[in-house]
C-alpha atoms as a PDB file:
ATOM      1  CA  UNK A   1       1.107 -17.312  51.435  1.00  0.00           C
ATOM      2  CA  UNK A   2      -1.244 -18.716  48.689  1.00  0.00           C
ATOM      3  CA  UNK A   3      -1.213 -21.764  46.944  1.00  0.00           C
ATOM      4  CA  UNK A   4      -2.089 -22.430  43.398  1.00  0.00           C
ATOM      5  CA  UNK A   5      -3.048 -25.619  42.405  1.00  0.00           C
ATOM      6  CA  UNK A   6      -2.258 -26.839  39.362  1.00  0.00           C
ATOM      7  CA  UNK A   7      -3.695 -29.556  37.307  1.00  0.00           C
ATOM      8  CA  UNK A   8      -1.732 -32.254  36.314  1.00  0.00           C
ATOM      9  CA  UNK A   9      -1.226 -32.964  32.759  1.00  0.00           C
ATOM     10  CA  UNK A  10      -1.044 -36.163  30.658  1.00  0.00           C
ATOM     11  CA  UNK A  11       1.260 -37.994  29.204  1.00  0.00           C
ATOM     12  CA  UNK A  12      -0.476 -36.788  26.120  1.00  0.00           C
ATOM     13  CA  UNK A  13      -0.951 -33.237  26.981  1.00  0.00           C
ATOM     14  CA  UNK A  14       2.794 -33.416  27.798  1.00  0.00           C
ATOM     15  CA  UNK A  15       3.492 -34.292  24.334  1.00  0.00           C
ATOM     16  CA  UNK A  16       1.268 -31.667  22.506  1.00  0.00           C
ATOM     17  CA  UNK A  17      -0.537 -34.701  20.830  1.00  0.00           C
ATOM     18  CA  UNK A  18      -4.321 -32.711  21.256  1.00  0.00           C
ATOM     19  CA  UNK A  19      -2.820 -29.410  19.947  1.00  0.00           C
ATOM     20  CA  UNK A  20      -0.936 -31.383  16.895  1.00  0.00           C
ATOM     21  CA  UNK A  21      -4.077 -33.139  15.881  1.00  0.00           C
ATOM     22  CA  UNK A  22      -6.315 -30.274  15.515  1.00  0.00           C
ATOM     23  CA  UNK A  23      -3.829 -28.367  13.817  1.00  0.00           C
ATOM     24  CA  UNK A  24      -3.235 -31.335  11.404  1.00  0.00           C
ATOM     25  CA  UNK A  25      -6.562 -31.965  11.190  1.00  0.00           C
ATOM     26  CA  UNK A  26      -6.967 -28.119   9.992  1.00  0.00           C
ATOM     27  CA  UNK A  27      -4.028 -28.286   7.611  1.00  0.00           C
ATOM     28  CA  UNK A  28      -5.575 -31.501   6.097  1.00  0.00           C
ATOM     29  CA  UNK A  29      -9.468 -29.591   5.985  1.00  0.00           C
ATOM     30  CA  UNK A  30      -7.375 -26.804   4.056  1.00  0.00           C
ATOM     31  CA  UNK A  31      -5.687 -28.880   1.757  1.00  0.00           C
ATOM     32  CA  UNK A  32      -8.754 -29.909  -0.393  1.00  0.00           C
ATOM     33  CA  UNK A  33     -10.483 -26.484  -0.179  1.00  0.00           C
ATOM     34  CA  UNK A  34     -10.694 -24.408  -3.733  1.00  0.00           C
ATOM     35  CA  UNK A  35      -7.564 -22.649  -3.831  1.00  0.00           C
ATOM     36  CA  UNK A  36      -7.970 -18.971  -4.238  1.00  0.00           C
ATOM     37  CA  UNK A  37      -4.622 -18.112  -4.890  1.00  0.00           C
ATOM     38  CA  UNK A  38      -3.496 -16.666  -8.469  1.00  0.00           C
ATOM     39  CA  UNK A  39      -1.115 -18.454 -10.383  1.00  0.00           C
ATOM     40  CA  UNK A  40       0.988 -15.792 -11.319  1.00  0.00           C
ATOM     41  CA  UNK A  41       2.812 -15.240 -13.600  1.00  0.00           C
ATOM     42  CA  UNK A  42       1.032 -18.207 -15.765  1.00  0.00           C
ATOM     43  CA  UNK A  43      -2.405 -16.619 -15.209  1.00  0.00           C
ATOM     44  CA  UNK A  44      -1.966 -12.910 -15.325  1.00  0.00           C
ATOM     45  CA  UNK A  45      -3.729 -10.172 -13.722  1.00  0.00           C
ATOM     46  CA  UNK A  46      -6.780  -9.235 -15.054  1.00  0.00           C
ATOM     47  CA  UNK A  47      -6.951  -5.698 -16.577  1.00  0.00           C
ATOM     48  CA  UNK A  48     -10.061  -3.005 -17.543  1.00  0.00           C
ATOM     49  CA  UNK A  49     -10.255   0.389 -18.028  1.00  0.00           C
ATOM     50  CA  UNK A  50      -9.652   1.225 -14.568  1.00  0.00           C
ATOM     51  CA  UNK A  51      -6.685  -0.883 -14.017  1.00  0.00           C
ATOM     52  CA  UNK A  52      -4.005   2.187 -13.098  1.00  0.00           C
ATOM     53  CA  UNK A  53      -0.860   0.715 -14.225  1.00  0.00           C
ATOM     54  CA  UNK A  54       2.348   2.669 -15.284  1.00  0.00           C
ATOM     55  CA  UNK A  55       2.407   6.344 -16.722  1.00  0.00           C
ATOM     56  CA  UNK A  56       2.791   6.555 -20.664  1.00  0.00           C
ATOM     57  CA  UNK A  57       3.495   9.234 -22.710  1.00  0.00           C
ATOM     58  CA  UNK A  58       0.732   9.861 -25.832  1.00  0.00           C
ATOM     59  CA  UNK A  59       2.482   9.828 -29.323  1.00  0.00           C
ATOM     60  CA  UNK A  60      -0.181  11.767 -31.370  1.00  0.00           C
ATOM     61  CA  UNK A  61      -1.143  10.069 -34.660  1.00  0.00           C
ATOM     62  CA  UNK A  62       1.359  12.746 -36.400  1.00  0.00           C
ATOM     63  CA  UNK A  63       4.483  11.373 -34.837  1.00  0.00           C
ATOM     64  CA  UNK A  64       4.745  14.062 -32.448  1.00  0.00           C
ATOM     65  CA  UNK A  65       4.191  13.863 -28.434  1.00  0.00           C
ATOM     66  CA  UNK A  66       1.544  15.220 -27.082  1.00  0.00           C
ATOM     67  CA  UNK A  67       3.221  16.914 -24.255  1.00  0.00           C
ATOM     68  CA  UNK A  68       4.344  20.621 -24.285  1.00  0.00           C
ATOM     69  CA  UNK A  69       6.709  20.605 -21.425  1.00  0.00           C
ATOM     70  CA  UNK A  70       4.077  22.723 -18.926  1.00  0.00           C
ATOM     71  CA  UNK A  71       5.330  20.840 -16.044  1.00  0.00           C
ATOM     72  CA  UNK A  72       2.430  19.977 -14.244  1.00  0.00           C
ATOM     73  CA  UNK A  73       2.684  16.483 -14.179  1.00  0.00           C
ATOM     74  CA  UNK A  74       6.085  17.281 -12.252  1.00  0.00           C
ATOM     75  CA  UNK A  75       4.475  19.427  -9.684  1.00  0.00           C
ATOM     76  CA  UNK A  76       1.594  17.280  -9.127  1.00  0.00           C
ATOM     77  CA  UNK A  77       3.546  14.212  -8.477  1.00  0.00           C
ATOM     78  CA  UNK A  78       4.120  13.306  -4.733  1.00  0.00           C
ATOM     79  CA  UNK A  79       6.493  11.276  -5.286  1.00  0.00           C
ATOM     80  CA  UNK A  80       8.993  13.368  -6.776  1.00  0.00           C
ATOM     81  CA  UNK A  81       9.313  10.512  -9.335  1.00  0.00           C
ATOM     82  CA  UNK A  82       9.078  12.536 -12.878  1.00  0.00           C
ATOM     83  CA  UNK A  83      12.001  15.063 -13.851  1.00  0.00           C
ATOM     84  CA  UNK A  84      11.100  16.976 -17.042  1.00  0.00           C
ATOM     85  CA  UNK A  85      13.043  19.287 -18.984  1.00  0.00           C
ATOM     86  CA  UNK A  86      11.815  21.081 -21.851  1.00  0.00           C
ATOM     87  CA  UNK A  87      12.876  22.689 -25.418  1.00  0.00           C
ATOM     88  CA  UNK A  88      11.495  24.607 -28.367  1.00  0.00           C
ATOM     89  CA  UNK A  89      10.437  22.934 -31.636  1.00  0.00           C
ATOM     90  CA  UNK A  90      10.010  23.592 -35.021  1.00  0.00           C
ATOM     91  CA  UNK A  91       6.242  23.875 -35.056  1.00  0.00           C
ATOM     92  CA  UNK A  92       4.813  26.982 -34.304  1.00  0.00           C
ATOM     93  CA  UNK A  93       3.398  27.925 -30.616  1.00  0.00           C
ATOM     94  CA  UNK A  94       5.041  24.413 -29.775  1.00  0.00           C
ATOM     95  CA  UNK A  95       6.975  23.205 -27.023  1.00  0.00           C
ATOM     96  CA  UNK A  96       8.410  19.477 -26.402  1.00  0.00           C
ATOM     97  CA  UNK A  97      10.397  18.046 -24.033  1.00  0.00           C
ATOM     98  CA  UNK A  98      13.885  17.003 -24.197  1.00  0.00           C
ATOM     99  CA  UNK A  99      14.251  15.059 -21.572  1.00  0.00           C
ATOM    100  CA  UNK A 100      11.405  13.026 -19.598  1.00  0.00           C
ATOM    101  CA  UNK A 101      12.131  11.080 -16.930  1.00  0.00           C
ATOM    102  CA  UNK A 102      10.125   8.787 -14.762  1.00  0.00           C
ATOM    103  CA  UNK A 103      11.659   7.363 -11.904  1.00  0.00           C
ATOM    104  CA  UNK A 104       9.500   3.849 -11.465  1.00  0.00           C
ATOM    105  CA  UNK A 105      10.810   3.095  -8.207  1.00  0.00           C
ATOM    106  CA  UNK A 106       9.096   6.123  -7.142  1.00  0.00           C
ATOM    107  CA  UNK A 107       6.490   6.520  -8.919  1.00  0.00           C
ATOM    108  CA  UNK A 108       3.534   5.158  -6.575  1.00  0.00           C
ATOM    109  CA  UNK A 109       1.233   4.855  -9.427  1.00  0.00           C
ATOM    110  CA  UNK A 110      -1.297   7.677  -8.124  1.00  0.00           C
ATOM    111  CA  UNK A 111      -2.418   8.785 -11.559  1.00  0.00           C
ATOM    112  CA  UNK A 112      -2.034  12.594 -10.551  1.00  0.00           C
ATOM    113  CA  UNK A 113       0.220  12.990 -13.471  1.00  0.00           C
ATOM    114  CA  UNK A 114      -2.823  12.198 -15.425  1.00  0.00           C
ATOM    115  CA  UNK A 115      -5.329  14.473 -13.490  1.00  0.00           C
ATOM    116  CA  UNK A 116      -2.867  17.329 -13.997  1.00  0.00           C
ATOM    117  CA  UNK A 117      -2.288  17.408 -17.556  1.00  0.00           C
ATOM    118  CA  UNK A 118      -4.035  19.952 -19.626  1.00  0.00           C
ATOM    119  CA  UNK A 119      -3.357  18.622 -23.093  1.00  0.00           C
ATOM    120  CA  UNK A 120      -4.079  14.575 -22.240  1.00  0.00           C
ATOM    121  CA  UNK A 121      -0.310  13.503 -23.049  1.00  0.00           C
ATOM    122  CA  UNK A 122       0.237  11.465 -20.010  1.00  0.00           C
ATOM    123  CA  UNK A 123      -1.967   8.647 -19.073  1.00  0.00           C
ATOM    124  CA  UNK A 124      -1.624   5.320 -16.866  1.00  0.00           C
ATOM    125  CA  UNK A 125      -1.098   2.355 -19.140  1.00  0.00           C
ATOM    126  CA  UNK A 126      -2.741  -1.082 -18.168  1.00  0.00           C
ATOM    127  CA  UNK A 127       1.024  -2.258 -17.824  1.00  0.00           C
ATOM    128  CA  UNK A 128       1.374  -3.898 -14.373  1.00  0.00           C
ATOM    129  CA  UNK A 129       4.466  -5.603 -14.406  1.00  0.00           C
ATOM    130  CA  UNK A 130       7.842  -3.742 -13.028  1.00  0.00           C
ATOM    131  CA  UNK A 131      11.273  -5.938 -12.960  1.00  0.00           C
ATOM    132  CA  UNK A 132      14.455  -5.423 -13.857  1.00  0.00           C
ATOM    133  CA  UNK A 133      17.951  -6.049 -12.713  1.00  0.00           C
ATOM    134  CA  UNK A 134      19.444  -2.336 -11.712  1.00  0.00           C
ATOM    135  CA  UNK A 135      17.501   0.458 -10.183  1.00  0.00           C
ATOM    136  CA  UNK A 136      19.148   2.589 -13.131  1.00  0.00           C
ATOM    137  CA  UNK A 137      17.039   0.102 -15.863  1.00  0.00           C
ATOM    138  CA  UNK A 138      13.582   1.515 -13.721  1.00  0.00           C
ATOM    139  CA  UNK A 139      14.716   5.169 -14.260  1.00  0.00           C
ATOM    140  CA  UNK A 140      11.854   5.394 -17.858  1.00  0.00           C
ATOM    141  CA  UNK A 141      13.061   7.890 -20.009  1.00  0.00           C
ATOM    142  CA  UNK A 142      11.192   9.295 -22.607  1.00  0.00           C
ATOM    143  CA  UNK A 143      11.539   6.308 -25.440  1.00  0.00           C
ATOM    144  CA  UNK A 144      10.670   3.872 -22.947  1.00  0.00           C
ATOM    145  CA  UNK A 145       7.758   6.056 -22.061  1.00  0.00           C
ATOM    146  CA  UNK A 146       6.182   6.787 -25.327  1.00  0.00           C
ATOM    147  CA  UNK A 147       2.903   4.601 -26.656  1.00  0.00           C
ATOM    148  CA  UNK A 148       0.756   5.787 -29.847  1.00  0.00           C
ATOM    149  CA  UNK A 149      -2.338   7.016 -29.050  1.00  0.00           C
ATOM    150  CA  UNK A 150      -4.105   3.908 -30.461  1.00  0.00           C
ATOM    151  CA  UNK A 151      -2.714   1.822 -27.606  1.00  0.00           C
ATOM    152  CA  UNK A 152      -3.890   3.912 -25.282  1.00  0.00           C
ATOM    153  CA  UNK A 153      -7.260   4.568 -26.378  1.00  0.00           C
ATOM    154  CA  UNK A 154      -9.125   2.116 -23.499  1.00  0.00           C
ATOM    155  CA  UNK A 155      -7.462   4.393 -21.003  1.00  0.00           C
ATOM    156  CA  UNK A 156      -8.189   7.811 -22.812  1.00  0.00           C
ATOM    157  CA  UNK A 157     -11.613   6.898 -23.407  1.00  0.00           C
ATOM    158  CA  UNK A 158     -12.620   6.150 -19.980  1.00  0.00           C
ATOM    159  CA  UNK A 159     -10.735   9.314 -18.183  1.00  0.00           C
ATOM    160  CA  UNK A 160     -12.555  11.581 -20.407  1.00  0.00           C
ATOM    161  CA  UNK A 161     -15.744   9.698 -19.640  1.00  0.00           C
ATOM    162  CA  UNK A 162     -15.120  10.763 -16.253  1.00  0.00           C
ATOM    163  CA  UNK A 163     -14.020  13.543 -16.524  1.00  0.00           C
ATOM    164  CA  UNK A 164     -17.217  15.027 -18.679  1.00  0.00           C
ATOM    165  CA  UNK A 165     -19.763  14.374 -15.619  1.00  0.00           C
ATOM    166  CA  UNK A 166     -18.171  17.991 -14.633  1.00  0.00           C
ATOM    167  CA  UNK A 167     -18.913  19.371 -17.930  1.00  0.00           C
ATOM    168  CA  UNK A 168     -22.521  19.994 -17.482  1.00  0.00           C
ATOM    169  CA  UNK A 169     -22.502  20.173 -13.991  1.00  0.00           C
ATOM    170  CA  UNK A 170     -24.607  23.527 -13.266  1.00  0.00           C
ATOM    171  CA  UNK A 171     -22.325  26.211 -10.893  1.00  0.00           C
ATOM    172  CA  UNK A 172     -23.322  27.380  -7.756  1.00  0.00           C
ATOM    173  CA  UNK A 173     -24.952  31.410  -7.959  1.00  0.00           C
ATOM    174  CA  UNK A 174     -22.209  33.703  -7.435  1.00  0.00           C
ATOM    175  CA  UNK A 175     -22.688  35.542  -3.946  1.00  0.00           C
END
């Protein structure tokens, strides 16, 4: 048979009182440390070029969208979030969608959409903020989606500047 012996507490250790005090004592160290939290939403987020926010469509500066209904944008999302059907137009060799849907409680703001698009109609806005009162109000459709081109310009200036650094890239020799 063994025996343990045990020390015998306090009255104070009993009570907690050494445990209480340093954890006061940390709270009150705490309390007059710079806070780094943000105040949102009275001080916003801060946004630059790279800031990845919610997918837009491109209004050219004709009035017409820049997408053509391809589809890829569709495809390349993982998320299943974007639901596109397209129609024929007026204008020759055109296509345009009819319906364009973005479901924002899937979308998982990836930015393949953007990648995928061969005629630059789709690009991630620097709009951040997402609330609304029904799931149904987060389902974009394509008026909600739509910015002119000028809005957008930050964003399409700075995916094109990355994406040229693969313009003059030399190719490997062919085998």
């Amino acid at each position: 048979m063994v025996i343990v012996k045990r020390k015998e507490l306090s009255l104070l250790e009993r009570l907690y009182v050494p445990e209480i005090a340093r954890g006061l004592s940390i709270t009150f160290r705490k309390m007059f440390e710079k806070k780094i939290t943000r105040q949102y939403p009275e001080e916003p987020l801060p946004k630059t070029e790279v800031t990845r926010g919610q997918p837009r469509l491109v209004v050219k500066d004709d009035g017409n969208i820049a997408c053509v209904s391809c589809g890829l944008c569709e495809a390349a999302c993982p998320a299943y979030a974007i639901t596109i059907d397209g129609g024929e137009t007026d204008r020759p060799i055109e296509r345009e969608p009819k319906r364009f849907d973005i479901d924002m409680l899937r979308c998982i703001l990836c930015g393949f959409c953007e990648e995928a698009c061969p005629k630059d109609a789709i690009f991630m806005s620097d709009e951040l903020e997402l609330a609304d009162y029904s799931r149904q109000a987060l389902v974009y459709d394509i008026e909600k989606l739509k910015r002119p081109a000028a809005a957008m310009r930050q964003r399409i200036e700075y995916v094109h500047k990355i994406n040229d650094r693969w313009h003059g890239a030399p190719r490997p020799p062919k085998v």
